[in-house]
C-alpha atoms as a PDB file:
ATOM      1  CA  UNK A   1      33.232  21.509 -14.438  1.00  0.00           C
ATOM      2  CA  UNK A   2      31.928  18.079 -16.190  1.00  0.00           C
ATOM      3  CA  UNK A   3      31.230  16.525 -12.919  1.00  0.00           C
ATOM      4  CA  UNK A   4      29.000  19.724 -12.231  1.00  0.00           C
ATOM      5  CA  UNK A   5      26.903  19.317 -15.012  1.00  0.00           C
ATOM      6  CA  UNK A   6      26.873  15.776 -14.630  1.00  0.00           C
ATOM      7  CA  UNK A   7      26.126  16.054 -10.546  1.00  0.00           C
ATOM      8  CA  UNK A   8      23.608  18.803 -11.743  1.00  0.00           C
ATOM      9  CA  UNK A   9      21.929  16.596 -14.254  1.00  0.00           C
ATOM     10  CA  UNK A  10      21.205  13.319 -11.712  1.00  0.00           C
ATOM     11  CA  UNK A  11      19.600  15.407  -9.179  1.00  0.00           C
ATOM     12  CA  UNK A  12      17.154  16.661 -11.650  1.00  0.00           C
ATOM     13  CA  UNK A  13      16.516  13.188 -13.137  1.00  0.00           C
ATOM     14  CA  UNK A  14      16.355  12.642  -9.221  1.00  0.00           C
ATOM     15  CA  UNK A  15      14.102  15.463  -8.433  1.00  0.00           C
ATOM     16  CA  UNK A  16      11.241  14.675 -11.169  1.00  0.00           C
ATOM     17  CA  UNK A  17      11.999  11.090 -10.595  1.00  0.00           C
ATOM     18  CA  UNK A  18      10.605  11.913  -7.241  1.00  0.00           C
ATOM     19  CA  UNK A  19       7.989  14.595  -8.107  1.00  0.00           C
ATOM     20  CA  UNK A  20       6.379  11.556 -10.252  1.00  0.00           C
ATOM     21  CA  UNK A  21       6.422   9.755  -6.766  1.00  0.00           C
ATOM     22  CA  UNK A  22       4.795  12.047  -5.314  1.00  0.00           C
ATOM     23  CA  UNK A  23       1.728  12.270  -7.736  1.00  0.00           C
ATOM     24  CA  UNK A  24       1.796   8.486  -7.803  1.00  0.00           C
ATOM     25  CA  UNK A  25       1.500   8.773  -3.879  1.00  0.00           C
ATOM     26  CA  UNK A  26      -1.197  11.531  -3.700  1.00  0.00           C
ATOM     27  CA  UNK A  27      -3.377   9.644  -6.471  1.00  0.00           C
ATOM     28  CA  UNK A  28      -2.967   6.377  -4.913  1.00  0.00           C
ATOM     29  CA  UNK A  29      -4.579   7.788  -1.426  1.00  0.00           C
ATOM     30  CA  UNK A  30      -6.934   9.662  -3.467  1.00  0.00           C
ATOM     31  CA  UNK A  31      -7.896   6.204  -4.422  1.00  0.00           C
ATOM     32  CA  UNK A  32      -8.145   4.705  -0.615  1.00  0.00           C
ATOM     33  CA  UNK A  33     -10.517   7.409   0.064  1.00  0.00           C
ATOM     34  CA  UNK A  34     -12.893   6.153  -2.642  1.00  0.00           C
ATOM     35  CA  UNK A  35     -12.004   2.248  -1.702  1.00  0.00           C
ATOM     36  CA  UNK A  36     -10.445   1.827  -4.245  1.00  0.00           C
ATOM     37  CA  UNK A  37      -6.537   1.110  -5.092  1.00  0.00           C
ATOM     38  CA  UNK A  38      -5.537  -0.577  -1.614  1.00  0.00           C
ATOM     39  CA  UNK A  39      -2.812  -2.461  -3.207  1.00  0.00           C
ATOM     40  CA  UNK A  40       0.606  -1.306  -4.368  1.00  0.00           C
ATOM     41  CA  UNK A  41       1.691  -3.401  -7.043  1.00  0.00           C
ATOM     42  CA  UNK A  42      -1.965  -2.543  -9.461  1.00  0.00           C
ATOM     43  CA  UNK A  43      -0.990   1.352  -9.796  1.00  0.00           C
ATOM     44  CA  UNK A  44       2.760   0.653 -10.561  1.00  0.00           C
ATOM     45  CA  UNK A  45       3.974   2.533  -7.324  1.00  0.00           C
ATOM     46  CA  UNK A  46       6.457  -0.050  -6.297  1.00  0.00           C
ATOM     47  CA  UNK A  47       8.482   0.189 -10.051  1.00  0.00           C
ATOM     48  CA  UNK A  48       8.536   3.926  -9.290  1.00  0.00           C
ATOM     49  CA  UNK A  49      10.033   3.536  -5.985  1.00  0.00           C
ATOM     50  CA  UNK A  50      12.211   1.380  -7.063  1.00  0.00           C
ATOM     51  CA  UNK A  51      13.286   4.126 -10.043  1.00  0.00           C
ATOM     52  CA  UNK A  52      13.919   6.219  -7.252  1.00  0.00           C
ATOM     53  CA  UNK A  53      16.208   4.492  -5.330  1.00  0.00           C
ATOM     54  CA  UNK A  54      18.097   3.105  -8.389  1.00  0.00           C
ATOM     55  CA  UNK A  55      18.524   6.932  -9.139  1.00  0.00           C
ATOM     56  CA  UNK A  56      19.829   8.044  -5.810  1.00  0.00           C
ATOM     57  CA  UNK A  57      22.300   4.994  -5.757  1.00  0.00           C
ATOM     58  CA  UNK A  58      23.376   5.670  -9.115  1.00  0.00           C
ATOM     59  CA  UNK A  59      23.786   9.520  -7.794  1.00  0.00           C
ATOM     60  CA  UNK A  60      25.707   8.750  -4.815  1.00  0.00           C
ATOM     61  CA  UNK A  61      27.829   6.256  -6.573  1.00  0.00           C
ATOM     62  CA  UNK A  62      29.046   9.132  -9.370  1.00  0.00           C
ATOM     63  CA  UNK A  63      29.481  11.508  -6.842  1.00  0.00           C
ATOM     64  CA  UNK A  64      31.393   9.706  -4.529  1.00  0.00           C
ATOM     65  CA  UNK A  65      33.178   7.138  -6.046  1.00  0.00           C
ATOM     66  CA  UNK A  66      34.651   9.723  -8.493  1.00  0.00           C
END
């Protein structure tokens, strides 16, 4: 039962985690269309995808190395 809640817990820090990638994403080529925001380092994307993948590994390591 704990490593339910736990499982259940990382995919939601997983799944908002990715829903702030998203914005980030659809801002960022909101931005392109105005010229503006061509790089990915000035709008912090590349920390956020980074978060992302740190979450899934951190995910797949609980679930599976358990």
């Amino acid at each position: 039962m704990a490593r339910l809640v736990l499982a259940v817990l990382f995919i939601g820090i997983l799944v908002l985690a990715g829903l702030a990638v998203v914005r980030t994403v659809r801002g960022g080529i909101a931005a392109v269309d105005q010229g503006k925001g061509l790089d990915m380092a000035e709008n912090g994307m590349l920390p956020k995808i980074a978060y992302v993948l740190l979450i899934a590994l951190i995910l797949y390591v609980v679930l599976w190395g358990s």
